[in-house]
PDB file of N, CA and C in Angstrom:
ATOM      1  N   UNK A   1     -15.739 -19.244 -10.331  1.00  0.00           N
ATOM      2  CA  UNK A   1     -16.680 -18.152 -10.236  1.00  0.00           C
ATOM      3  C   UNK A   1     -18.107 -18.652  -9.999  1.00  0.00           C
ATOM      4  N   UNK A   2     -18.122 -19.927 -10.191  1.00  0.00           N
ATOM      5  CA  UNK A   2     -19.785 -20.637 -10.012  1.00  0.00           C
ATOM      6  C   UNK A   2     -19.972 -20.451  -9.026  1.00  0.00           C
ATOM      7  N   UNK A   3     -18.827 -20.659  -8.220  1.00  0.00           N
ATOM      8  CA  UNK A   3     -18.887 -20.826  -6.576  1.00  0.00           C
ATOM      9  C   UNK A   3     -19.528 -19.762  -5.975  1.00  0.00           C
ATOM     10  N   UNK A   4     -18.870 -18.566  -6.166  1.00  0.00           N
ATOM     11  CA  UNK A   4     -19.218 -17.266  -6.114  1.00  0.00           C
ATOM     12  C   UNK A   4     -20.651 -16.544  -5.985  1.00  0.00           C
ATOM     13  N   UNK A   5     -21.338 -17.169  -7.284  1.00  0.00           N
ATOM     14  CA  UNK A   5     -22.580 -16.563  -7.879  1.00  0.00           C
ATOM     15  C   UNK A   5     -23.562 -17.272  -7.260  1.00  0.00           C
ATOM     16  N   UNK A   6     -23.220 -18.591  -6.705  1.00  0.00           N
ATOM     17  CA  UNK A   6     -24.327 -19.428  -6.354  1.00  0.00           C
ATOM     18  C   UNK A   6     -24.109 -18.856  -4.539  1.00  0.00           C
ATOM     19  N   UNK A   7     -23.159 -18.453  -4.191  1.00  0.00           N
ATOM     20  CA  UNK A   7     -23.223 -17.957  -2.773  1.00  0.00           C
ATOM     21  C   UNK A   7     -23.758 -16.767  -2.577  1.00  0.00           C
ATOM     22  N   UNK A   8     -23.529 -15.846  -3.571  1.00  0.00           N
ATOM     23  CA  UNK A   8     -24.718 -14.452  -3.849  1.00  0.00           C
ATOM     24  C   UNK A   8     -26.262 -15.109  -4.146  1.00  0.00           C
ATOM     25  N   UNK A   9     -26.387 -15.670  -4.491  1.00  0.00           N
ATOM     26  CA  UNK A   9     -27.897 -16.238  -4.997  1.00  0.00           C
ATOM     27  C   UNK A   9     -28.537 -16.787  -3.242  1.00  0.00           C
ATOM     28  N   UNK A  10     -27.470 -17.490  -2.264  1.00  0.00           N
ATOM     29  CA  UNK A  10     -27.841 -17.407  -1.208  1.00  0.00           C
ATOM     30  C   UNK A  10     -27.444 -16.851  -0.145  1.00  0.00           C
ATOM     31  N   UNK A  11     -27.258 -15.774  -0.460  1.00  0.00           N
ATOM     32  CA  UNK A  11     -26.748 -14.874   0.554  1.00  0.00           C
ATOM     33  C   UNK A  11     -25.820 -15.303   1.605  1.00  0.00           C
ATOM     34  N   UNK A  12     -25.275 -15.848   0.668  1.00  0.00           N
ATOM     35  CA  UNK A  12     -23.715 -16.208   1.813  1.00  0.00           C
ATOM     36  C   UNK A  12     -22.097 -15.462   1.672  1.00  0.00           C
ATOM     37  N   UNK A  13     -22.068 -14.539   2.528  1.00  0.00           N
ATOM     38  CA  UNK A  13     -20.995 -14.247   1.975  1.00  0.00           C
ATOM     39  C   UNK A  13     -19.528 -14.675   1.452  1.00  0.00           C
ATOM     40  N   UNK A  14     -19.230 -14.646   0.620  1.00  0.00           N
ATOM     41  CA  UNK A  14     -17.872 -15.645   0.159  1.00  0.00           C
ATOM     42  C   UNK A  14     -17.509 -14.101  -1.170  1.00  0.00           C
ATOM     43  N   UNK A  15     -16.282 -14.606  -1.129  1.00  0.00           N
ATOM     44  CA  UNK A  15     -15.579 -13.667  -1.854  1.00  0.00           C
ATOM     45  C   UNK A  15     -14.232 -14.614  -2.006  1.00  0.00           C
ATOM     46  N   UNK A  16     -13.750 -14.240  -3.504  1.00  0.00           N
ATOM     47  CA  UNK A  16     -12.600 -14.548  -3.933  1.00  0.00           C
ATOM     48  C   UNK A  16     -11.219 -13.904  -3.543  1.00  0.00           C
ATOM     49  N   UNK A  17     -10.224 -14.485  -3.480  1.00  0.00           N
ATOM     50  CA  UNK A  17      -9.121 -13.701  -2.721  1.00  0.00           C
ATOM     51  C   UNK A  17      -7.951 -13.819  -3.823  1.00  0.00           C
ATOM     52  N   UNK A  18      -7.728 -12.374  -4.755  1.00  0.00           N
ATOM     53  CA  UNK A  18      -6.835 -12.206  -5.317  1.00  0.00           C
ATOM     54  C   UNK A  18      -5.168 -12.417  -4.802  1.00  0.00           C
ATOM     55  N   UNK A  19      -4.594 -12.876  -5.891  1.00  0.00           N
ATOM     56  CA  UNK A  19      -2.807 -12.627  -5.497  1.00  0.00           C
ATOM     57  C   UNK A  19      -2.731 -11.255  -6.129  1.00  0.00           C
ATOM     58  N   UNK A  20      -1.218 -10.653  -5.760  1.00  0.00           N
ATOM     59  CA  UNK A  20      -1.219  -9.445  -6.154  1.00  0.00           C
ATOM     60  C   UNK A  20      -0.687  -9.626  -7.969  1.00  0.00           C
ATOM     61  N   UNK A  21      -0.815 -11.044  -8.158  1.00  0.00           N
ATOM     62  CA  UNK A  21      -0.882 -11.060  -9.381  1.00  0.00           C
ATOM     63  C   UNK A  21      -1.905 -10.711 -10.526  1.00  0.00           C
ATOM     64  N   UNK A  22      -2.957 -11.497  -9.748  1.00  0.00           N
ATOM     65  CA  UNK A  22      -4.096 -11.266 -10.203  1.00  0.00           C
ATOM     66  C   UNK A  22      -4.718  -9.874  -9.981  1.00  0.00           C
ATOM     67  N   UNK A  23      -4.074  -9.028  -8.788  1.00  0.00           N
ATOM     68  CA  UNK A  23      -4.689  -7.124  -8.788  1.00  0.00           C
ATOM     69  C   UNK A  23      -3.633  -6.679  -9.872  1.00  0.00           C
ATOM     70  N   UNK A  24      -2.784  -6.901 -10.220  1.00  0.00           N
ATOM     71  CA  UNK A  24      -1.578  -6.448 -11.462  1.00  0.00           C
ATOM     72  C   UNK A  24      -2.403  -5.979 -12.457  1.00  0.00           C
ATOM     73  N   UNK A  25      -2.957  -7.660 -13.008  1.00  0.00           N
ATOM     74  CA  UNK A  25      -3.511  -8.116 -14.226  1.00  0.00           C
ATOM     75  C   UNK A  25      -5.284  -7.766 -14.394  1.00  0.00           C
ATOM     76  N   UNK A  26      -5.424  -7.244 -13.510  1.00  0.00           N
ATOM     77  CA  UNK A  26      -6.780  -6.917 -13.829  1.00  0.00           C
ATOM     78  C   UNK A  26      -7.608  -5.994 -14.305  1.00  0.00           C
ATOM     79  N   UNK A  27      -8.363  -6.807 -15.639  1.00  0.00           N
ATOM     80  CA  UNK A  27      -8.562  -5.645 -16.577  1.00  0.00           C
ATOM     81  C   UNK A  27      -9.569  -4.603 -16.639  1.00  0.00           C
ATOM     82  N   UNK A  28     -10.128  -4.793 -15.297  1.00  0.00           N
ATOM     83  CA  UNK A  28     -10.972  -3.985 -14.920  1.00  0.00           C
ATOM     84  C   UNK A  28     -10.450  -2.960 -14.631  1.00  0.00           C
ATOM     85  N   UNK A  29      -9.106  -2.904 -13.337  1.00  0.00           N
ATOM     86  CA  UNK A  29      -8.003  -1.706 -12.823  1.00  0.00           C
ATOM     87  C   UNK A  29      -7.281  -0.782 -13.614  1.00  0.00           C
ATOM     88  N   UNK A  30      -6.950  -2.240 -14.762  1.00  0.00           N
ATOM     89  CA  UNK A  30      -5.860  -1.926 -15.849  1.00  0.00           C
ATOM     90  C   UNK A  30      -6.683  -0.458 -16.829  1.00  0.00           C
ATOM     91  N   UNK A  31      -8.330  -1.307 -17.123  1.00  0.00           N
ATOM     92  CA  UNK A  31      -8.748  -0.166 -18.209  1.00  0.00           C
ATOM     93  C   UNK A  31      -9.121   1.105 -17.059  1.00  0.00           C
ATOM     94  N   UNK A  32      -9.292   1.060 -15.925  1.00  0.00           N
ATOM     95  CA  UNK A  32      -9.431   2.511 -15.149  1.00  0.00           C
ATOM     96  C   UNK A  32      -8.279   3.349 -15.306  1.00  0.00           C
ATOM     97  N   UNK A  33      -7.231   2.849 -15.097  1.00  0.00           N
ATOM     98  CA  UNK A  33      -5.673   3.638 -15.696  1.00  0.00           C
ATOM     99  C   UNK A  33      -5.375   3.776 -13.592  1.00  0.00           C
ATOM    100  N   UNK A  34      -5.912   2.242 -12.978  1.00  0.00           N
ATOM    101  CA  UNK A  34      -5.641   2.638 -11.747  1.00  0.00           C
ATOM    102  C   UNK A  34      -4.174   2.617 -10.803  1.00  0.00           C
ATOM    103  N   UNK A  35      -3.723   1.962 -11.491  1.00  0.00           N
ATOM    104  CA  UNK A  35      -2.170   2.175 -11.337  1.00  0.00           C
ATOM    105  C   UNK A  35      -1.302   3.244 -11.885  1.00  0.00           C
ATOM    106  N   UNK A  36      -0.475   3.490 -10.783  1.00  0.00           N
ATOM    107  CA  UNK A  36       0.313   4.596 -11.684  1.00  0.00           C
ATOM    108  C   UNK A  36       2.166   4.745 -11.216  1.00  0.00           C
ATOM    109  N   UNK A  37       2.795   5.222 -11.711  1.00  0.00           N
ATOM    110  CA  UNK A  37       4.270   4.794 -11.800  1.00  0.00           C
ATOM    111  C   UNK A  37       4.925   5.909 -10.968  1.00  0.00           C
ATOM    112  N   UNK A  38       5.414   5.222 -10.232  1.00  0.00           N
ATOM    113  CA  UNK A  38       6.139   6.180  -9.438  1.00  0.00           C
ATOM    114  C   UNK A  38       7.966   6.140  -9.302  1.00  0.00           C
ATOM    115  N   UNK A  39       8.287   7.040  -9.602  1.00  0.00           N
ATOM    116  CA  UNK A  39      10.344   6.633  -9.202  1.00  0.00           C
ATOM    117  C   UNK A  39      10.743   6.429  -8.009  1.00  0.00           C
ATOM    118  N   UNK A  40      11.211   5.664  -7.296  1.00  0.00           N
ATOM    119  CA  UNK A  40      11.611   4.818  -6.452  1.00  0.00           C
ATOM    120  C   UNK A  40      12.650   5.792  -5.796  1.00  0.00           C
ATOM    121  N   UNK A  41      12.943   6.940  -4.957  1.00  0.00           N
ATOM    122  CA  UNK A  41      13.898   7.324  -4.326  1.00  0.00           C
ATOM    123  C   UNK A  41      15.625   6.483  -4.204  1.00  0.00           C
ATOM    124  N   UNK A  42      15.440   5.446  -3.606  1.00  0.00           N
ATOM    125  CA  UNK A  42      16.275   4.853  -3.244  1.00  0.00           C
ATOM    126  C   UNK A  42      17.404   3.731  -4.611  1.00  0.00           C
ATOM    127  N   UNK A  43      16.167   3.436  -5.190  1.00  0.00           N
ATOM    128  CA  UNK A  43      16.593   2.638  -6.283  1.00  0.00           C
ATOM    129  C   UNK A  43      16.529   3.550  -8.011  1.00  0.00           C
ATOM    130  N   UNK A  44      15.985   4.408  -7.574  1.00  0.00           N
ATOM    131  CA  UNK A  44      15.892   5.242  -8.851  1.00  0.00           C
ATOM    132  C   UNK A  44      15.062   4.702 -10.034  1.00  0.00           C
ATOM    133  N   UNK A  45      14.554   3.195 -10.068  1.00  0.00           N
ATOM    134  CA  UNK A  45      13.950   2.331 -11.221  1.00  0.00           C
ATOM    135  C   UNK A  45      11.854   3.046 -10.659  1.00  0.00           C
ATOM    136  N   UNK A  46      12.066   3.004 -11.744  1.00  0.00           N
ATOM    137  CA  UNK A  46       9.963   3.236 -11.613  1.00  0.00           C
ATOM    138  C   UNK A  46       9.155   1.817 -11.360  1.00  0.00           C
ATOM    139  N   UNK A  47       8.744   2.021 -10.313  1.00  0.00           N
ATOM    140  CA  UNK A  47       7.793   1.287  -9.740  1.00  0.00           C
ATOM    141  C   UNK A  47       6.036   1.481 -10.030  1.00  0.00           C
ATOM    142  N   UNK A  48       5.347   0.429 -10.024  1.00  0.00           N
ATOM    143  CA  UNK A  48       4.038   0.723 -10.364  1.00  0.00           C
ATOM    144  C   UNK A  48       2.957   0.319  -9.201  1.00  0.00           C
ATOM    145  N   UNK A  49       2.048   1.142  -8.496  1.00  0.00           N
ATOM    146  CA  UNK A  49       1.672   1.061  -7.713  1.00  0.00           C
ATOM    147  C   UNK A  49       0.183   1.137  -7.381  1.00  0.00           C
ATOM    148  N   UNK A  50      -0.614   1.121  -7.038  1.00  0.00           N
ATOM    149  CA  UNK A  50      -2.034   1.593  -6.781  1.00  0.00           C
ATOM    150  C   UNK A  50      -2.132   2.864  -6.472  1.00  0.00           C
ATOM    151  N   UNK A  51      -2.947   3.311  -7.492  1.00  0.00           N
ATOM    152  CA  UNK A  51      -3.484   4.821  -7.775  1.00  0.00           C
ATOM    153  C   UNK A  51      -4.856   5.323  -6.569  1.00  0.00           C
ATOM    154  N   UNK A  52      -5.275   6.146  -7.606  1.00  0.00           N
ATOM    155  CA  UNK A  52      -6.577   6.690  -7.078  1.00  0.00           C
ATOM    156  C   UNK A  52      -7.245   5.822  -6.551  1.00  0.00           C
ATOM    157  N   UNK A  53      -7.742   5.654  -5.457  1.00  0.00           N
ATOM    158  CA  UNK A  53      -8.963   4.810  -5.174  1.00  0.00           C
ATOM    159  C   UNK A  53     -10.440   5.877  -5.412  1.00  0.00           C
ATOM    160  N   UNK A  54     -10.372   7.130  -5.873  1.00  0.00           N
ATOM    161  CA  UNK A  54     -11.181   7.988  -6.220  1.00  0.00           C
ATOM    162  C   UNK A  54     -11.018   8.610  -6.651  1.00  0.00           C
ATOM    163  N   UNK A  55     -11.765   9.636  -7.300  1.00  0.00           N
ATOM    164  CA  UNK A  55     -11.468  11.048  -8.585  1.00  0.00           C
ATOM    165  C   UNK A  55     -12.440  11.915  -8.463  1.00  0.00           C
ATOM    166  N   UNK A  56     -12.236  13.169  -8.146  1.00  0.00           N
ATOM    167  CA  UNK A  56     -12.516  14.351  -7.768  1.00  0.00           C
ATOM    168  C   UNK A  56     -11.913  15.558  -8.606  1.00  0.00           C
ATOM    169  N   UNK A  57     -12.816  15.995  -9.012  1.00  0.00           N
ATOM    170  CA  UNK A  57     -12.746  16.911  -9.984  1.00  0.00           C
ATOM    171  C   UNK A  57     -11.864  17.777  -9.842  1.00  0.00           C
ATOM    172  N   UNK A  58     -12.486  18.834  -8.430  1.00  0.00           N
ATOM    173  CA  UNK A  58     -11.874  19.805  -7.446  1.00  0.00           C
ATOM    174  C   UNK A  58     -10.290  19.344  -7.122  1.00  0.00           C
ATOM    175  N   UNK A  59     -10.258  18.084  -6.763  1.00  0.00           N
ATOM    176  CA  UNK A  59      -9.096  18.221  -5.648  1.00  0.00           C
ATOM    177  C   UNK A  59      -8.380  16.602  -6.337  1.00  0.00           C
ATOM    178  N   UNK A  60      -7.931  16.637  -7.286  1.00  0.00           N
ATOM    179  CA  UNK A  60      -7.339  15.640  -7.694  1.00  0.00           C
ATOM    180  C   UNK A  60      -6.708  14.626  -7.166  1.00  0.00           C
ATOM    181  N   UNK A  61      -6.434  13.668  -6.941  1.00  0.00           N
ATOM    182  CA  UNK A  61      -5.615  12.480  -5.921  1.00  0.00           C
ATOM    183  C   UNK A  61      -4.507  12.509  -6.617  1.00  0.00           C
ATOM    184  N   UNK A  62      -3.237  12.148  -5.903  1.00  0.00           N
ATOM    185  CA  UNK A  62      -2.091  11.722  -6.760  1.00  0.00           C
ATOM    186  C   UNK A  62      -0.973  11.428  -5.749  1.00  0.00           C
ATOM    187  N   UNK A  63       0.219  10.317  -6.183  1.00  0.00           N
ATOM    188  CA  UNK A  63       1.142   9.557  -5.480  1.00  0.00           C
ATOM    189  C   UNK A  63       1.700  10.876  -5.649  1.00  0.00           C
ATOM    190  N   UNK A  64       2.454  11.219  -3.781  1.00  0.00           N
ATOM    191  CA  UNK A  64       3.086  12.137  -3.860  1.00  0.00           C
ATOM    192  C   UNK A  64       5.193  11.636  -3.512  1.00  0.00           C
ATOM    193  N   UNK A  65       4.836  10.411  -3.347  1.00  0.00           N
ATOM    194  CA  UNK A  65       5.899   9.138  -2.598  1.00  0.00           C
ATOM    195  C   UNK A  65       5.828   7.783  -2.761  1.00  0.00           C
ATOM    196  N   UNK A  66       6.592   7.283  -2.973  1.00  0.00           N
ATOM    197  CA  UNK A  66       6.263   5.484  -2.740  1.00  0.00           C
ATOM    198  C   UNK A  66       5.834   5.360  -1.526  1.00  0.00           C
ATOM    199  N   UNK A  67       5.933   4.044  -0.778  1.00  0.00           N
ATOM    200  CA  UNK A  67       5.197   4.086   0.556  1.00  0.00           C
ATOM    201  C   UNK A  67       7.064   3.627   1.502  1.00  0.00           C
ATOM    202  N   UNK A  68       6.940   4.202   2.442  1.00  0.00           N
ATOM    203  CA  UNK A  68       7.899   4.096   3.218  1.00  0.00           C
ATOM    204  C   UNK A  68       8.437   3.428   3.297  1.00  0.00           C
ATOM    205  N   UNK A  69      10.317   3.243   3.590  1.00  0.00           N
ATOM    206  CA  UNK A  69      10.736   2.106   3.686  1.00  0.00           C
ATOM    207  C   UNK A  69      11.178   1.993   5.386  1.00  0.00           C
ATOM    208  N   UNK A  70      11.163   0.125   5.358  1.00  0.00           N
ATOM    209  CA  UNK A  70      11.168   0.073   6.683  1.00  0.00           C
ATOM    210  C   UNK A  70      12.141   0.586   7.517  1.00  0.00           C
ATOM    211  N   UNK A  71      11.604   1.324   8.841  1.00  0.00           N
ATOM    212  CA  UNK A  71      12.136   2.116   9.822  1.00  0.00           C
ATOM    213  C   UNK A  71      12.697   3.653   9.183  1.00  0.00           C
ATOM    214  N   UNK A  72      11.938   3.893   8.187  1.00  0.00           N
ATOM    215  CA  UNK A  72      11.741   5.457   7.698  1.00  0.00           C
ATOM    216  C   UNK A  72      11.387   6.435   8.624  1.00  0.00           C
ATOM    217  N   UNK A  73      10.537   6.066   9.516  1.00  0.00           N
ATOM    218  CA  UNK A  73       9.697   7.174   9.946  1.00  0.00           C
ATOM    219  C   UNK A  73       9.901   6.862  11.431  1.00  0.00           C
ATOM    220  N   UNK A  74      11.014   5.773  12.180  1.00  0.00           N
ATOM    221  CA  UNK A  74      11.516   5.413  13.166  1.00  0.00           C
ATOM    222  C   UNK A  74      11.645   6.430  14.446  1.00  0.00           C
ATOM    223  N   UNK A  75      12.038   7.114  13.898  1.00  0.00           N
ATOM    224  CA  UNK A  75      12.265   8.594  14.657  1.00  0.00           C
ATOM    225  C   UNK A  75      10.959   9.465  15.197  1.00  0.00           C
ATOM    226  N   UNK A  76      10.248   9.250  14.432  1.00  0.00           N
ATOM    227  CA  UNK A  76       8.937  10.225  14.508  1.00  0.00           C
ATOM    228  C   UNK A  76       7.982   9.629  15.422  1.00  0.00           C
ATOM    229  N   UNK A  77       7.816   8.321  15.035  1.00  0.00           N
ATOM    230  CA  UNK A  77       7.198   7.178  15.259  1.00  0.00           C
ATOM    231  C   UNK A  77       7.479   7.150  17.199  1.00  0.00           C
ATOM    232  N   UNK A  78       8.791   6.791  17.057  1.00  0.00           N
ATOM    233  CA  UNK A  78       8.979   6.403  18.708  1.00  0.00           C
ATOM    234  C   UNK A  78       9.438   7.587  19.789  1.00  0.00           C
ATOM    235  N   UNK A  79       9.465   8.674  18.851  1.00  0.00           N
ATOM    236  CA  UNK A  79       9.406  10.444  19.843  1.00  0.00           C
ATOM    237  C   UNK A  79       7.878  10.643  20.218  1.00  0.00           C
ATOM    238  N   UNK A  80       7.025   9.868  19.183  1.00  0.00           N
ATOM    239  CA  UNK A  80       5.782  10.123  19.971  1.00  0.00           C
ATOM    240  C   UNK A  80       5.155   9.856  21.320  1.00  0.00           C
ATOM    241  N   UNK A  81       5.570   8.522  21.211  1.00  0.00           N
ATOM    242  CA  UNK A  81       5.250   7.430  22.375  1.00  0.00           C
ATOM    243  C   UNK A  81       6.407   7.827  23.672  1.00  0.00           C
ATOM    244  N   UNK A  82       7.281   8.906  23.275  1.00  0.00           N
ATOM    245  CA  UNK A  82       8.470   9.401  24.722  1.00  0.00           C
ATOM    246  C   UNK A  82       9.793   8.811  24.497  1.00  0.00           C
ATOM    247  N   UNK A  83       9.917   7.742  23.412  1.00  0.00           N
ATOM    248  CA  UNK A  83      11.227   7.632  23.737  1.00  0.00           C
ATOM    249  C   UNK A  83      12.028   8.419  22.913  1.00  0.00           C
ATOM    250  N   UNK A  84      12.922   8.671  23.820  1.00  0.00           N
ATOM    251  CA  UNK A  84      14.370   9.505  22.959  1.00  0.00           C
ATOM    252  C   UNK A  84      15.426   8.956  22.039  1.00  0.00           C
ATOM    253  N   UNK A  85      15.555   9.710  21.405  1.00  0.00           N
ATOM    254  CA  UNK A  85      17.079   9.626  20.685  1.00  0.00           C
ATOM    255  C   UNK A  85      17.945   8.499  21.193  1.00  0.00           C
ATOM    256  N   UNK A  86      18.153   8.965  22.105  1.00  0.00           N
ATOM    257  CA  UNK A  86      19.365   7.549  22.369  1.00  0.00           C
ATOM    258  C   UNK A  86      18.607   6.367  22.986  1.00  0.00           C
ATOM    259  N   UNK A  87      17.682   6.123  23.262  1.00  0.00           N
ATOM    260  CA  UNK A  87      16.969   5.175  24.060  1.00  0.00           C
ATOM    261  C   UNK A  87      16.821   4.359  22.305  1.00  0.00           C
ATOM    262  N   UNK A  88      16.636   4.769  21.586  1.00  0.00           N
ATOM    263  CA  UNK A  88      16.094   4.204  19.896  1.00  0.00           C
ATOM    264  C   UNK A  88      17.337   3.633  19.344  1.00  0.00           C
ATOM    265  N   UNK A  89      18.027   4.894  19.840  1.00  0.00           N
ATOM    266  CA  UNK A  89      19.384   3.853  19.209  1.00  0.00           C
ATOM    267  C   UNK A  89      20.195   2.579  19.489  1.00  0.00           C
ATOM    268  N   UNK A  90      19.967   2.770  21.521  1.00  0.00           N
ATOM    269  CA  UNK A  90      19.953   1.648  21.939  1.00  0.00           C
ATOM    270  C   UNK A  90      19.420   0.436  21.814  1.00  0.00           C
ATOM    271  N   UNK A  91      18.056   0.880  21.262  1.00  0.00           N
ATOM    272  CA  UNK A  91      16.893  -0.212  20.705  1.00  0.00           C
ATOM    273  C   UNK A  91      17.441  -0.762  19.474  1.00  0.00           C
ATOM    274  N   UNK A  92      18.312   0.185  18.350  1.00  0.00           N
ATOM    275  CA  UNK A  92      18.950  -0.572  17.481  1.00  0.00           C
ATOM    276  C   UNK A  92      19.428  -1.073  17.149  1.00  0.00           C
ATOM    277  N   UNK A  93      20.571  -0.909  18.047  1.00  0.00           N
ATOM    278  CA  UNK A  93      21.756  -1.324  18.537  1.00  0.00           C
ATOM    279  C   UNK A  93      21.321  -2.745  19.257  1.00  0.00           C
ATOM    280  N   UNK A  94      20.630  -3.502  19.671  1.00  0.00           N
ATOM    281  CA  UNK A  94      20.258  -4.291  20.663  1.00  0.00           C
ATOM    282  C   UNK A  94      19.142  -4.943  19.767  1.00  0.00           C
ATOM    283  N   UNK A  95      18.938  -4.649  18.488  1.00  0.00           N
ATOM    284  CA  UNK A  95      18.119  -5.112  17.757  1.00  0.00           C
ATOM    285  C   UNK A  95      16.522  -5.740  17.855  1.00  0.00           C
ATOM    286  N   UNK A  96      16.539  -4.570  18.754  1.00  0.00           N
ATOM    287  CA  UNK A  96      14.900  -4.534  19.046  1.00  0.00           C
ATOM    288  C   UNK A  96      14.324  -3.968  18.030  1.00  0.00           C
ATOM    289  N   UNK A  97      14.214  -3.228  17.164  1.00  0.00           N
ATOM    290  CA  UNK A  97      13.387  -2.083  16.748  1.00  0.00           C
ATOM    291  C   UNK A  97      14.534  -2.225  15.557  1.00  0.00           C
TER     292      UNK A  97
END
């Protein structure tokens, strides 16, 4: 952290780079209550995840889902861009996509 303070003192930017161990454990997050537990669709076990990044009185924030699993949204995703149904599947099939 010396490192840190003496690079703020000269205006250099440097910043420390957490593991997601260290965002777990941090008791800064921890005492905000910024994590919050969500049930896992697929696996059914509760998972703990990053919360609010803000709080609003009016309009509350809140996990409405875990975050997608891969090729969830496959369909939606590549009907946008024109390809079809079977062109995707072919892509799957052929293990592109």
């Amino acid at each position: 952290m010396d490192l840190y303070y003496e690079a703020q003192q000269r205006r250099i930017p440097l910043s420390p780079v957490s593991t997601p161990a260290d965002v777990a454990n941090n008791r800064q997050l921890l005492a905000r209550g910024f994590f919050t537990a969500v049930q896992h669709p697929a696996t059914g076990r509760t998972i703990h995840m990053p919360g609010a990044p803000y709080r609003l009185s009016r309009t509350p924030w809140r996990v409405q889902r875990p975050a997608p699993g891969i090729g969830e949204h496959n369909i939606e995703v590549f009907s946008e861009i024109g390809v079809s149904p079977d062109e995707l599947a072919a892509l799957e099939r052929e293990g592109v996509v």
